[in-house]
Each structure stands twice: as C-alpha cells, then as structure tokens.
N, C-alpha and C. Protein backbone atom coordinates (compact mmCIF):
# COMPACT_ATOMS: atom_id res chain seq x y z
N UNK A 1 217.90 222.15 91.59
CA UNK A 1 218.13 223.42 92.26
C UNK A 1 218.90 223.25 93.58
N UNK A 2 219.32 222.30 93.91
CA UNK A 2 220.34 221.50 95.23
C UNK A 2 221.22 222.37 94.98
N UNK A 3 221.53 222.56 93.81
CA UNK A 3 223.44 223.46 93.89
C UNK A 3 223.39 224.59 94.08
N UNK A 4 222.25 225.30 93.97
CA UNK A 4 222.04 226.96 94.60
C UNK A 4 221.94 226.57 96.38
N UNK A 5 221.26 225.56 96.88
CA UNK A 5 221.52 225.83 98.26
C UNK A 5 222.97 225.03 98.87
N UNK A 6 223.82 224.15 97.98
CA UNK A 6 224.96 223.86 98.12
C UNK A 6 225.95 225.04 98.34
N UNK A 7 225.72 226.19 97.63
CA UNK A 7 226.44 226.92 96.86
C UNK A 7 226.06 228.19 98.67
N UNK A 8 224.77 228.25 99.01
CA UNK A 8 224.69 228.91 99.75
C UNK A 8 225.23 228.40 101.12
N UNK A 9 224.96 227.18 101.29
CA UNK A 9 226.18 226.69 102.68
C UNK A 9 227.04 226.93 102.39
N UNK A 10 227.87 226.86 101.31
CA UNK A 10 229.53 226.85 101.75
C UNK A 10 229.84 228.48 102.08
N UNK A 11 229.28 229.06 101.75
CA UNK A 11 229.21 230.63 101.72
C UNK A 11 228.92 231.32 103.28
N UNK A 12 228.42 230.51 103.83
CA UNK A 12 227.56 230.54 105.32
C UNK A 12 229.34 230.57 106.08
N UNK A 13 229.14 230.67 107.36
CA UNK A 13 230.11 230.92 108.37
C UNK A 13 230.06 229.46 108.59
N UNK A 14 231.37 228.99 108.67
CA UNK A 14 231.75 227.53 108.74
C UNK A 14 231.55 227.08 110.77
N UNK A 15 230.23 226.50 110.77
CA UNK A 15 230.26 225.89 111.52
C UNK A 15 230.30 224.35 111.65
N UNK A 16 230.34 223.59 112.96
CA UNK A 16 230.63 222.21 112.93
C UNK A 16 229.29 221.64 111.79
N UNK A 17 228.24 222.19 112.01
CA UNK A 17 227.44 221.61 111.09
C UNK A 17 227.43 221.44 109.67
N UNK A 18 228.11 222.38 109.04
CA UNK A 18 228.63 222.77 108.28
C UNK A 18 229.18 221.37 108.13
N UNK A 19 230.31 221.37 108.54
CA UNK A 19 231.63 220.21 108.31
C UNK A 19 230.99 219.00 108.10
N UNK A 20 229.92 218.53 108.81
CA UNK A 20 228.99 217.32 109.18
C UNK A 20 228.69 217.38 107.90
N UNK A 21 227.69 218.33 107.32
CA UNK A 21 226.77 218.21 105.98
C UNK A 21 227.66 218.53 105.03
N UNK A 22 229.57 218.15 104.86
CA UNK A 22 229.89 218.34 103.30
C UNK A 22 229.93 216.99 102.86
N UNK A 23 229.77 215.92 103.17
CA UNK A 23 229.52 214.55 102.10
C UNK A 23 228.34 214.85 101.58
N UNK A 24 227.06 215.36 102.11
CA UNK A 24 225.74 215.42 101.69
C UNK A 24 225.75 216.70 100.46
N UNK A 25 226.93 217.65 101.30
CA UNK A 25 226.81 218.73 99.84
C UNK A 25 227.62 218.55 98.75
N UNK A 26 228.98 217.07 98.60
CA UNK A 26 229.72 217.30 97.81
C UNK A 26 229.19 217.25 96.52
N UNK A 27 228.39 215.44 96.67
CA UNK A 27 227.40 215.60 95.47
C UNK A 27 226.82 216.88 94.56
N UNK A 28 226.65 217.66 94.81
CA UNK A 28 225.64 218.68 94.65
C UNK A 28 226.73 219.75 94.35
N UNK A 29 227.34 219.80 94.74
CA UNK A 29 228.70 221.20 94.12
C UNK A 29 229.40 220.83 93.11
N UNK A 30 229.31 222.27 92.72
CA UNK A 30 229.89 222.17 91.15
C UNK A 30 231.01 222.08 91.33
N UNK A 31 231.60 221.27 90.28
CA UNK A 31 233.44 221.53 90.11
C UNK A 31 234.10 222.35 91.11
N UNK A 32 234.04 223.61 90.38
CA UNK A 32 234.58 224.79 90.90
C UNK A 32 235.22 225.12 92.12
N UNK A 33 233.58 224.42 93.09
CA UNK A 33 234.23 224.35 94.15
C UNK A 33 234.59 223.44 95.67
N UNK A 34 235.12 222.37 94.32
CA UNK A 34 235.91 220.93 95.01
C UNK A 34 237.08 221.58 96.21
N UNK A 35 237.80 222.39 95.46
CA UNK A 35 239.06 222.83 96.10
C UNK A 35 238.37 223.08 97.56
N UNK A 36 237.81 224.54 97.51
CA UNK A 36 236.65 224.70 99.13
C UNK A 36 236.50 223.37 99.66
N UNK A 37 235.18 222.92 99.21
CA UNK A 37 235.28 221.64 99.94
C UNK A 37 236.64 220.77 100.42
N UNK A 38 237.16 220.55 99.74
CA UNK A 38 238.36 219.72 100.71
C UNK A 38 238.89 220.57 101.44
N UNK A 39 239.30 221.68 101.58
CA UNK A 39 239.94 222.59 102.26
C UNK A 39 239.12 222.55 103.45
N UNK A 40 237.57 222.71 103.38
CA UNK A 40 236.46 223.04 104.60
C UNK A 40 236.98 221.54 105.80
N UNK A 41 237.15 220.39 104.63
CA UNK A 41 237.14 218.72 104.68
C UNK A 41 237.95 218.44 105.81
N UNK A 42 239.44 219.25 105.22
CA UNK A 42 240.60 218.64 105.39
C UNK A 42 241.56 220.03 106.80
N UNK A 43 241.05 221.16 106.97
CA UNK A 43 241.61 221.87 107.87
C UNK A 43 240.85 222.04 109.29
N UNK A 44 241.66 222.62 110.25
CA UNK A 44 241.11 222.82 111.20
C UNK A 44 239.56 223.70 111.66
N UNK A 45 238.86 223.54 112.04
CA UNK A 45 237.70 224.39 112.15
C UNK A 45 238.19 225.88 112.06
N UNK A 46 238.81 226.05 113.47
CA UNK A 46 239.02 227.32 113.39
C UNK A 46 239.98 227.76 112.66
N UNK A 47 240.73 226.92 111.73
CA UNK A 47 241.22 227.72 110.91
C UNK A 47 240.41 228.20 110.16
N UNK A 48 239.45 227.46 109.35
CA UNK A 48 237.93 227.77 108.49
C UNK A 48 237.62 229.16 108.83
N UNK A 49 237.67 229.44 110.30
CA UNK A 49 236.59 229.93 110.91
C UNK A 49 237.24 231.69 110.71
N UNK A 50 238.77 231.12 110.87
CA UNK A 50 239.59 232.80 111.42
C UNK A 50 239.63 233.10 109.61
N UNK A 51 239.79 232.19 108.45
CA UNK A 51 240.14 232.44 107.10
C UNK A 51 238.59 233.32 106.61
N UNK A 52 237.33 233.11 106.85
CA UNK A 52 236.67 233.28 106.53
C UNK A 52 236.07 234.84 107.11
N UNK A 53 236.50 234.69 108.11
CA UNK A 53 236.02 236.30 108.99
C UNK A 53 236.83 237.12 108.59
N UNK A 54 238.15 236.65 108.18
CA UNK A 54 239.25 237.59 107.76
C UNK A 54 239.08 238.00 106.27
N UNK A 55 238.45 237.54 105.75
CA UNK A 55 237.50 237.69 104.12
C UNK A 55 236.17 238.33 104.10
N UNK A 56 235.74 238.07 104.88
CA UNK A 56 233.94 238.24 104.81
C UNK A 56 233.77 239.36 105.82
N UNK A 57 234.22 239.13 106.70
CA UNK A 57 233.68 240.48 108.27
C UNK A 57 234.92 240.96 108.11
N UNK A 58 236.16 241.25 107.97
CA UNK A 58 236.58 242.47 107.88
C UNK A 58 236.98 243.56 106.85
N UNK A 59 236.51 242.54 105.61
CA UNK A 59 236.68 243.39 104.39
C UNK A 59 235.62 243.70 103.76
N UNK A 60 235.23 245.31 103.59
CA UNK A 60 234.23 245.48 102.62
C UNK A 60 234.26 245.57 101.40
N UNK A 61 235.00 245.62 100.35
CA UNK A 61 235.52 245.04 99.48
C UNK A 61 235.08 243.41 99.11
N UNK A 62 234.68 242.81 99.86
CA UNK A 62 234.39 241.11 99.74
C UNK A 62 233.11 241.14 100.18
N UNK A 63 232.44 242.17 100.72
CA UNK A 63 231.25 241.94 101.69
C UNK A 63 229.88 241.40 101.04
N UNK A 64 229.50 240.14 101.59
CA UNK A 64 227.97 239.28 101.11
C UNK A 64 226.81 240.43 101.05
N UNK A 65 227.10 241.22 101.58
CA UNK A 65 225.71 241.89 101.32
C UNK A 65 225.78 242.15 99.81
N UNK A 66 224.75 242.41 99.28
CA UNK A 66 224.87 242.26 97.54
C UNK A 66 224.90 244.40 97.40
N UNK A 67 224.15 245.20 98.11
CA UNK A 67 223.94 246.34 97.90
C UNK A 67 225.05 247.10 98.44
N UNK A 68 225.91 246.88 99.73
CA UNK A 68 226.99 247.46 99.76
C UNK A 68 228.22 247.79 98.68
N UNK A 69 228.00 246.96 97.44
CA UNK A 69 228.25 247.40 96.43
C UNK A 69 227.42 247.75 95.20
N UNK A 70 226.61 248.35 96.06
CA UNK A 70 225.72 248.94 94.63
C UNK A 70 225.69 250.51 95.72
N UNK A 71 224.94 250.45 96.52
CA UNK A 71 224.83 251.86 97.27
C UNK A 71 225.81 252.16 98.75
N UNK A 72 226.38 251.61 99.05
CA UNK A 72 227.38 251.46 100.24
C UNK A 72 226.42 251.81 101.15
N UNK A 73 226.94 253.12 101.90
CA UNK A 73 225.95 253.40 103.22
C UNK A 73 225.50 254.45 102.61
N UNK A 74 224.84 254.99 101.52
CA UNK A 74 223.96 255.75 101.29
C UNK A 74 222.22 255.52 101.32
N UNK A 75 221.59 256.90 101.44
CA UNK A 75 220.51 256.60 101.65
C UNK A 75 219.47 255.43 100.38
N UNK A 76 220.28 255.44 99.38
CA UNK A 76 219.93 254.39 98.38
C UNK A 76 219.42 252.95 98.99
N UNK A 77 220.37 252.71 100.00
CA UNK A 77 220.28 251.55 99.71
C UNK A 77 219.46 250.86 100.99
N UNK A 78 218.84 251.78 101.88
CA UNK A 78 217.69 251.71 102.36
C UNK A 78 216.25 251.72 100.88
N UNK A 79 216.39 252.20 100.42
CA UNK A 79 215.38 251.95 99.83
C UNK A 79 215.34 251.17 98.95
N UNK A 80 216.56 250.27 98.51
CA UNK A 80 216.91 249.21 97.48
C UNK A 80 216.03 247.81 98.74
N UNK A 81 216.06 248.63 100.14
CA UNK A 81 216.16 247.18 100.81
C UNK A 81 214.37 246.92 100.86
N UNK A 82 213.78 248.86 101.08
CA UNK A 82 212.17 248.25 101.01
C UNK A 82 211.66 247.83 99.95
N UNK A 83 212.33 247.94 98.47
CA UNK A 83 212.14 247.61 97.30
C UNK A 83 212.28 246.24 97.10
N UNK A 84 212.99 245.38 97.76
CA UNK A 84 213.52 243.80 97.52
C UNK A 84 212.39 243.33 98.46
N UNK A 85 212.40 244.09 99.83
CA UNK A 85 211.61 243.01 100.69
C UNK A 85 210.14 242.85 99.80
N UNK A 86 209.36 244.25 99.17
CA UNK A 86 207.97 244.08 98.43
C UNK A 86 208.29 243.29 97.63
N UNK A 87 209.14 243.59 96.99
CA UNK A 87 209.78 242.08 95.75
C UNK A 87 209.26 240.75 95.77
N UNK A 88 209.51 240.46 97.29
CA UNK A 88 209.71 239.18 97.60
C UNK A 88 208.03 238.72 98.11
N UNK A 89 207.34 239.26 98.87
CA UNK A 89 206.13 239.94 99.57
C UNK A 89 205.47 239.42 98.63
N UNK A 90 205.38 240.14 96.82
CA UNK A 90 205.31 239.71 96.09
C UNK A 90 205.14 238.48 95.36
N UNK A 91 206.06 237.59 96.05
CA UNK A 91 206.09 236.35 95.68
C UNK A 91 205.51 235.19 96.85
N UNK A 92 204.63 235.90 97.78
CA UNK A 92 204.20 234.82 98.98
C UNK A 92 205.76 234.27 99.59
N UNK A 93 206.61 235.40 99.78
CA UNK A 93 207.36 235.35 100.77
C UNK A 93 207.90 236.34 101.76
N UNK A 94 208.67 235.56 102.81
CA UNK A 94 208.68 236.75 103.62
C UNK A 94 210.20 236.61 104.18
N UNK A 95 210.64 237.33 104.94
CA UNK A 95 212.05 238.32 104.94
C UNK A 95 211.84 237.80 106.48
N UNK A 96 212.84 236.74 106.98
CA UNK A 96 213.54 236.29 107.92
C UNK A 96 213.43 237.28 109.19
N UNK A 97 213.17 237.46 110.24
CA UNK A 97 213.49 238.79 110.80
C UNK A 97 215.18 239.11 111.06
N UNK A 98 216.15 238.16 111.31
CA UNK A 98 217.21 238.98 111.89
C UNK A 98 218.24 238.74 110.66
N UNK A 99 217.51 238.55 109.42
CA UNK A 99 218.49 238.73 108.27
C UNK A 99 218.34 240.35 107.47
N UNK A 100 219.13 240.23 106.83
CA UNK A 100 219.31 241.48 106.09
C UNK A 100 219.12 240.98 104.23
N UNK A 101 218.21 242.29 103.51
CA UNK A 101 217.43 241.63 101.79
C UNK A 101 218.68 241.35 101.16
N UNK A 102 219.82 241.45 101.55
CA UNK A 102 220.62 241.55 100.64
C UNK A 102 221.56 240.86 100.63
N UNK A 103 221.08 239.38 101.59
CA UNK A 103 222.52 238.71 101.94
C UNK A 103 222.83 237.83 101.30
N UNK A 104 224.17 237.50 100.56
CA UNK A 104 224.13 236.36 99.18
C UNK A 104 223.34 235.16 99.50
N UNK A 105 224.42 234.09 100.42
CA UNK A 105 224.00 233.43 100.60
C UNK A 105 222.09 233.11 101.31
N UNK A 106 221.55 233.92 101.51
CA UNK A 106 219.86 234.03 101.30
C UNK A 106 219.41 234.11 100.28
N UNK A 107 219.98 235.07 99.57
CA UNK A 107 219.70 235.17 98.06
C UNK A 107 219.89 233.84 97.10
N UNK A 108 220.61 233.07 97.49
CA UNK A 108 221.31 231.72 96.91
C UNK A 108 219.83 230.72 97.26
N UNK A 109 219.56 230.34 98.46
CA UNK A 109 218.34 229.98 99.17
C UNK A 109 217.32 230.14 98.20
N UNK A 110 216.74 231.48 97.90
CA UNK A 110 215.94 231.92 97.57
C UNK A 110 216.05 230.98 96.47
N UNK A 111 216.92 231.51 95.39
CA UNK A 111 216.78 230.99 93.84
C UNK A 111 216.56 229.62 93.96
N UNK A 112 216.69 228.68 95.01
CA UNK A 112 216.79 227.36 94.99
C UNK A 112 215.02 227.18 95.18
N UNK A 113 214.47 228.18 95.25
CA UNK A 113 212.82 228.02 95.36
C UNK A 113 212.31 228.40 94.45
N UNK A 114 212.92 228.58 93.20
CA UNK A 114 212.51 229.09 92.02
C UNK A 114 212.40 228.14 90.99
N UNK A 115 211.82 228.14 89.59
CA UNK A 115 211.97 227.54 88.66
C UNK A 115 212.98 227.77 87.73
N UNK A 116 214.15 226.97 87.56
CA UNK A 116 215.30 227.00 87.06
C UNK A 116 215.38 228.43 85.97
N UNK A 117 214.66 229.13 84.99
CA UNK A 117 215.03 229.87 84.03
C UNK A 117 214.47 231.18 84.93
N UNK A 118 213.87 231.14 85.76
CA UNK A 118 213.24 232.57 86.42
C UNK A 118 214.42 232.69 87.72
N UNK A 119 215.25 231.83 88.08
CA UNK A 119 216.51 231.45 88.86
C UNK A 119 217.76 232.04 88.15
N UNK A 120 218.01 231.61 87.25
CA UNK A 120 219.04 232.31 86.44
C UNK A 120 218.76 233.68 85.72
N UNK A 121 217.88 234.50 85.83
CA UNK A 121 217.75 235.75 85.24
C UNK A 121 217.65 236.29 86.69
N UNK A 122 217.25 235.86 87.95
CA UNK A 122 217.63 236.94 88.98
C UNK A 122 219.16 236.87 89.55
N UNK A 123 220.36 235.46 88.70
CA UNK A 123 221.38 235.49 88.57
C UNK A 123 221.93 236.55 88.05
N UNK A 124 221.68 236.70 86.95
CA UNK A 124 222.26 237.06 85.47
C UNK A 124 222.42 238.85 86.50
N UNK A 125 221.33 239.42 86.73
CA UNK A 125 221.17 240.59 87.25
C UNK A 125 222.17 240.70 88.68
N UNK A 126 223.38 240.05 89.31
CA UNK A 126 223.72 240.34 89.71
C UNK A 126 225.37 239.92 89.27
N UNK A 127 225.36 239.83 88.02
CA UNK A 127 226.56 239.20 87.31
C UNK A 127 227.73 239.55 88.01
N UNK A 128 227.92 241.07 87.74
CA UNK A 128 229.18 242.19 87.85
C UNK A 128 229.42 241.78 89.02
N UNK A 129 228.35 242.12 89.83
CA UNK A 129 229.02 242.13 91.63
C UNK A 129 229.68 240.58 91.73
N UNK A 130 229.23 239.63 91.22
CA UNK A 130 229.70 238.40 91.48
C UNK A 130 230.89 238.06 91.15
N UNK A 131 231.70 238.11 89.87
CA UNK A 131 232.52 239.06 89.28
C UNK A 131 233.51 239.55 89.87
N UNK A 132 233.32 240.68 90.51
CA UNK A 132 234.03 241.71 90.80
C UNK A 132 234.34 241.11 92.21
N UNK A 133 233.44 240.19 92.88
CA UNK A 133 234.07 239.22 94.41
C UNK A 133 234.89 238.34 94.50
N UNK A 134 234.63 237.63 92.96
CA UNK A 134 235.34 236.40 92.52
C UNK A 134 236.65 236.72 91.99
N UNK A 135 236.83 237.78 91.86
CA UNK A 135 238.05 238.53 91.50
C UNK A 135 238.86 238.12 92.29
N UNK A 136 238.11 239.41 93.19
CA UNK A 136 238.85 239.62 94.60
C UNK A 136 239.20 238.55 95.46
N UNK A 137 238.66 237.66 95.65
CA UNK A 137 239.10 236.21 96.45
C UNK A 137 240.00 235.26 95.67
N UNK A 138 239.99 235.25 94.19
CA UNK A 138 241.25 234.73 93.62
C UNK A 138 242.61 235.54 93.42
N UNK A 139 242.47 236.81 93.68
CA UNK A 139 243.74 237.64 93.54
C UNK A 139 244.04 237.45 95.39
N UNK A 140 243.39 236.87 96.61
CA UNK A 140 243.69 236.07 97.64
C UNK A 140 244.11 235.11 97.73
N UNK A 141 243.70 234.14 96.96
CA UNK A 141 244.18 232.48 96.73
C UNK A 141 243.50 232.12 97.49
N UNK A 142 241.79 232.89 97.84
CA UNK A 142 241.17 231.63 98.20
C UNK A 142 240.14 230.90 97.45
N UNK A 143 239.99 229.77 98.08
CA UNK A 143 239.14 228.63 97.58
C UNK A 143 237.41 229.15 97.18
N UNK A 144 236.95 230.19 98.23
CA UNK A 144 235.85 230.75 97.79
C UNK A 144 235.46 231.37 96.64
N UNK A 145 236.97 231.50 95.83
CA UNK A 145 236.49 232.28 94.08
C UNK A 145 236.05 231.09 93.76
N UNK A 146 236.21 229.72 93.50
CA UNK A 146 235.05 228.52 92.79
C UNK A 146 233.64 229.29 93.42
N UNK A 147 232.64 229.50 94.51
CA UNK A 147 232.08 229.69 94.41
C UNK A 147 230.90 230.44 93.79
N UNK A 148 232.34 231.82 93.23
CA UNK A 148 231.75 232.96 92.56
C UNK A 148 231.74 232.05 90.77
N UNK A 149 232.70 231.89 90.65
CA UNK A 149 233.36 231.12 89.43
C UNK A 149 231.99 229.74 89.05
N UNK A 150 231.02 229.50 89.96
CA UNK A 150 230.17 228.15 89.49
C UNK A 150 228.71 229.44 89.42
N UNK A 151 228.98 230.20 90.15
CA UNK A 151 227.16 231.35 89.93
C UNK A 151 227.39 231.45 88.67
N UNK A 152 228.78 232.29 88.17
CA UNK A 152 228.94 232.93 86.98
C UNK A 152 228.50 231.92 85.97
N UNK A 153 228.91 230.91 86.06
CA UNK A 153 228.34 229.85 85.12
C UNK A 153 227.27 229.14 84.98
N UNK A 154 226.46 228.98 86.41
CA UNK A 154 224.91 229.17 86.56
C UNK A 154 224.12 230.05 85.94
N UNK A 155 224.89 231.30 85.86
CA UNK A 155 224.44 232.25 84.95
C UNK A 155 224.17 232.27 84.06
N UNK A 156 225.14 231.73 83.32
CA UNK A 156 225.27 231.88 81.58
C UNK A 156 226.36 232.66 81.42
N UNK A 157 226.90 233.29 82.01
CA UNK A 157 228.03 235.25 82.17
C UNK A 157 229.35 234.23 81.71
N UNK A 158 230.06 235.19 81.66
CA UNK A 158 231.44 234.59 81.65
C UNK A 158 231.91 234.79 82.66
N UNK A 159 233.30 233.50 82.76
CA UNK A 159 233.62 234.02 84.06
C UNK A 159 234.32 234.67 84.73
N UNK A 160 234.80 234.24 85.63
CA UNK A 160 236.04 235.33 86.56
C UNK A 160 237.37 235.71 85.15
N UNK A 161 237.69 236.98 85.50
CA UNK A 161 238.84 237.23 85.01
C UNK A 161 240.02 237.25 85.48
N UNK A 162 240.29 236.72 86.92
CA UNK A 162 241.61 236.34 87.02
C UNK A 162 241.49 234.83 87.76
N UNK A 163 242.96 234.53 87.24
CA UNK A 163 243.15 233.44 87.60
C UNK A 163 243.58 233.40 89.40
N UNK A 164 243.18 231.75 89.98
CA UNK A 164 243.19 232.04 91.41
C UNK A 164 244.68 231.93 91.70
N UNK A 165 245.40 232.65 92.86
CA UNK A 165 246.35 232.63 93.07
C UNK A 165 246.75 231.46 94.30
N UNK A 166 248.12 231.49 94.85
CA UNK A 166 247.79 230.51 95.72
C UNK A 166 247.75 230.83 97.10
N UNK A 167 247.15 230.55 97.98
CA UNK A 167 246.12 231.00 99.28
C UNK A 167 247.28 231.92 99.98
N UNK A 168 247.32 233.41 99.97
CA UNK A 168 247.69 233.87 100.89
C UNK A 168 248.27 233.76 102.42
N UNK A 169 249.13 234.07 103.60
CA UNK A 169 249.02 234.37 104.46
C UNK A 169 247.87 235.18 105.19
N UNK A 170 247.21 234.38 106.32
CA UNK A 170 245.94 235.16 106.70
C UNK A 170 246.91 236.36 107.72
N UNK A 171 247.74 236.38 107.77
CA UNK A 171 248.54 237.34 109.03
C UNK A 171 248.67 238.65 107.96
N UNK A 172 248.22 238.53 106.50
CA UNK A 172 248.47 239.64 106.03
C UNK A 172 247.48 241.10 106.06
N UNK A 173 248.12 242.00 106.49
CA UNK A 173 247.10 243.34 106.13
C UNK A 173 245.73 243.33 105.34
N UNK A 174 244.94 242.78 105.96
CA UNK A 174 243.59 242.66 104.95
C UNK A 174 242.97 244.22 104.53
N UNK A 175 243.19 245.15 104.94
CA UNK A 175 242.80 246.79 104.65
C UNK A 175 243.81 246.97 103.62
N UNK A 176 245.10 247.11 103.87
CA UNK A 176 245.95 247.34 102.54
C UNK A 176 245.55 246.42 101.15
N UNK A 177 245.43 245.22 101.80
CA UNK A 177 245.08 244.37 100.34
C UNK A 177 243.59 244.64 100.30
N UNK A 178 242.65 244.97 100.16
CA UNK A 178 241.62 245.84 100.31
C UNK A 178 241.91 247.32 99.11
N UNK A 179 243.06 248.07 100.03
CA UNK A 179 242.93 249.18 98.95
C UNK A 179 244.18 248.85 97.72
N UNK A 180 244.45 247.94 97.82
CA UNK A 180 245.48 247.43 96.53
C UNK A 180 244.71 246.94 94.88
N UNK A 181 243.79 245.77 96.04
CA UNK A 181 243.16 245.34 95.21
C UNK A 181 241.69 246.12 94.67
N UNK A 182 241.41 247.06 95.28
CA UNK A 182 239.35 247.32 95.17
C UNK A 182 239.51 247.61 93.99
N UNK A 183 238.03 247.26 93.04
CA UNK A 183 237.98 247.16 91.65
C UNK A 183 236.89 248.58 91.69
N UNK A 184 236.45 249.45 90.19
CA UNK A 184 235.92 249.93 90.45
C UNK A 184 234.32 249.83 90.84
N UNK A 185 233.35 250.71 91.68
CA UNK A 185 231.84 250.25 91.52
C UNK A 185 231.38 249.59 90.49
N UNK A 186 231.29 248.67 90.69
CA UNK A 186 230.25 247.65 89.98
C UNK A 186 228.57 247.90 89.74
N UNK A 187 227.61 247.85 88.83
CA UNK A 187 226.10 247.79 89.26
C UNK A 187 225.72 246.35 88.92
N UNK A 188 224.57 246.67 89.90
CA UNK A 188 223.63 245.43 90.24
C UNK A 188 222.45 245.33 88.74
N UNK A 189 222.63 245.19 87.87
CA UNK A 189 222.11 244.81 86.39
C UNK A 189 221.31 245.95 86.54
N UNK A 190 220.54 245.49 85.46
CA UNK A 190 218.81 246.41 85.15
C UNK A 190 217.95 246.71 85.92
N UNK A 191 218.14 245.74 87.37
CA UNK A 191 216.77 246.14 87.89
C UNK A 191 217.66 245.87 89.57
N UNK A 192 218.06 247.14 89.98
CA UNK A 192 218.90 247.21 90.94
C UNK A 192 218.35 246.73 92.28
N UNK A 193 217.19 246.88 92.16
CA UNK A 193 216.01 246.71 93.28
C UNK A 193 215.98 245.76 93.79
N UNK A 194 216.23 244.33 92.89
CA UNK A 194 215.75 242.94 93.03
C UNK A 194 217.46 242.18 94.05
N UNK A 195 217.19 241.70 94.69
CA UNK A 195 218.24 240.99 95.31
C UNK A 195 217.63 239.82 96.61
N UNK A 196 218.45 239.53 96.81
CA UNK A 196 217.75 238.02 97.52
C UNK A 196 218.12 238.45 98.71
N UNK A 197 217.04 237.09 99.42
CA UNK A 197 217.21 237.43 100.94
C UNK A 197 216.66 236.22 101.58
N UNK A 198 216.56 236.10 102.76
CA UNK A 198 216.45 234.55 103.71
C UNK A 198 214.99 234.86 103.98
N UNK A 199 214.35 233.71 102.80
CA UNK A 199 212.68 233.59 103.12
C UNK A 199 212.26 232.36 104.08
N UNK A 200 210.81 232.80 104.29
CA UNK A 200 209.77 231.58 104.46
C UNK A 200 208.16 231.82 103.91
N UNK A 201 208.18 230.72 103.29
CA UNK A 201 206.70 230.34 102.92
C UNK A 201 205.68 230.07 104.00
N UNK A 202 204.46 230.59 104.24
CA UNK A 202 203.35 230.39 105.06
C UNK A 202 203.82 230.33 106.19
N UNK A 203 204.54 231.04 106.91
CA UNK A 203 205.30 230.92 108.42
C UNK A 203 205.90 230.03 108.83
N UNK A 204 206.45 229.06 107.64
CA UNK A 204 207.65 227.84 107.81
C UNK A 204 208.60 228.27 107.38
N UNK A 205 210.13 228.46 108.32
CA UNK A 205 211.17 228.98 107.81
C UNK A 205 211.69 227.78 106.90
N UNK A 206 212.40 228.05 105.92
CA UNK A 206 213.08 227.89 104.76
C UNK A 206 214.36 227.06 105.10
C-alpha cells in the first residue's frame, strides 16, 4: 500500500522535502509516473513550485478537492462533507483539523490504511473524476496525468482517454485553457458521500 502514499506525495505542493524523499518514493511509483519524478528530480524548485500552482490553485477545472466536481459551491456539498467526515468517524478515524474531507491527496493517505480490496472499491467510486483530471493535465502536457493514469489502474477502470501532450508554456492563459478544455460534470460513483480525507488514528497524526 506504499504506492497510494507515493502517489499522494507527488500530488502534495512540491516542497524541498518533497525533493529529499523522491529516491525513497521512486521505488514505490508506478511507471506512469517516472516522467513526474524526474521532472520533480531534474528542475528547478520553483519552477515545480510556479507549474504546480498554475494547475492546482488557479484552475478549478483541475481542482484536488474531489467534491468541487461533484457539487461545486452548492449547498450539496456541505453535506457530502458531514457525510464523509461520519464515514470516516466510522472507521476509528478522524479528520485532520485544517484539512478539508475531500482532498485527493488525503484521500490517497487514507486508502494506504486500508486493506488492499476495500482500497480499490473506495477507488473505483471515484473513477470519472479521476478521469476527467487526467484528461485535463494530459491535454496540458503535464507529467501529473501519470498520476491520474496509475489510480485508474489501481482501480481496475480504464484509463485516461487522451494521450499526454507535450508540457505546455506555463505563461499560457490558464482560464481560457480552462474554458477550452472543461469536460462535462462528472459523478462521484454510487455512493457520492464517501471521499477521503487527512486522518489520524487514536490522536496520532497519520
């Protein structure tokens, strides 16, 4: 279960620590996403740093929260969020205070505390959205569609449907390519409720 929390660092905001712990994570990452890794390996921090904010924090269209594409800012998705945290509550865990239920990479965390087949069915249930991100970051040319591209296959799902392109200019209009590219609403499987989030067991953070 190493490659669900592999899978959730590289996803994390590239800090120096980050950079430190990719020999320890290469092992442990899938194929997919070799390219990332050397890229994380081999460029400047802050280039990492400006490529990734320019993907992740200014586009909602790409955004880690898992429910902003299931309920955006509707009142839904307040209640998708008290529905995940009992979820979890549920499971003798508990909800980070300054994280949010719905953030991938927590959600990634999470499954890595699971038993491999009860791990891949709270995968499977977020197929589409994964999908529909992994899209979107290979019709970018970035390296982060392997990431979506190794869940999907953690999954069992098939995978991305487009092929990755090659890495964009970050100086480009990220809102226009935003409304060029947005795919339509996606849902969060059968049981919309369930989504991951940054636990701890018995008041030891995770």
């Amino acid at each position: 279960m190493k490659t669900y929390r592999a899978l959730a660092a590289l996803l994390a905001y590239p800090e120096a620590a980050l950079i430190e712990a990719l020999p320890e994570i290469r092992p442990q990452a899938p194929a997919e996403v070799l390219r990332l890794v050397k890229e994380l390996e081999e460029q400047d921090l802050l280039v990492s740093q400006e490529h990734y904010v320019s993907l992740f924090d200014r586009s909602r269209a790409l955004s880690l929260h898992l429910f902003e594409h299931v309920h955006g800012e509707s009142r839904d998705r307040g209640q998708a969020m008290v529905d995940l945290q009992a979820a979890y509550l549920a499971r003798g865990m508990q909800v980070v205070a300054h994280e949010l239920p719905d953030y991938l990479p927590a959600f990634l965390e999470f499954l890595s505390l699971l038993p491999p087949g009860e791990a891949q069915g709270f995968l499977k249930e977020t197929a589409s959205i994964l999908r529909a991100l992994g899209d979107r970051l290979a019709d970018r040319g970035s390296g982060y569609a392997g990431v979506f591209a190794a869940l999907l296959r953690l999954a069992g799902e098939p995978g991305l449907t487009r092929a990755p392109r090659e890495r964009l200019d970050l100086g480009e209009d990220v809102l226009a390519l935003d409304k060029a590219w947005m795919d339509p609403e996606v849902t969060f499987g059968p049981q919309p409720g369930v989504a991951p989030v940054r636990l701890y067991r018995n008041g030891v953070p995770q």
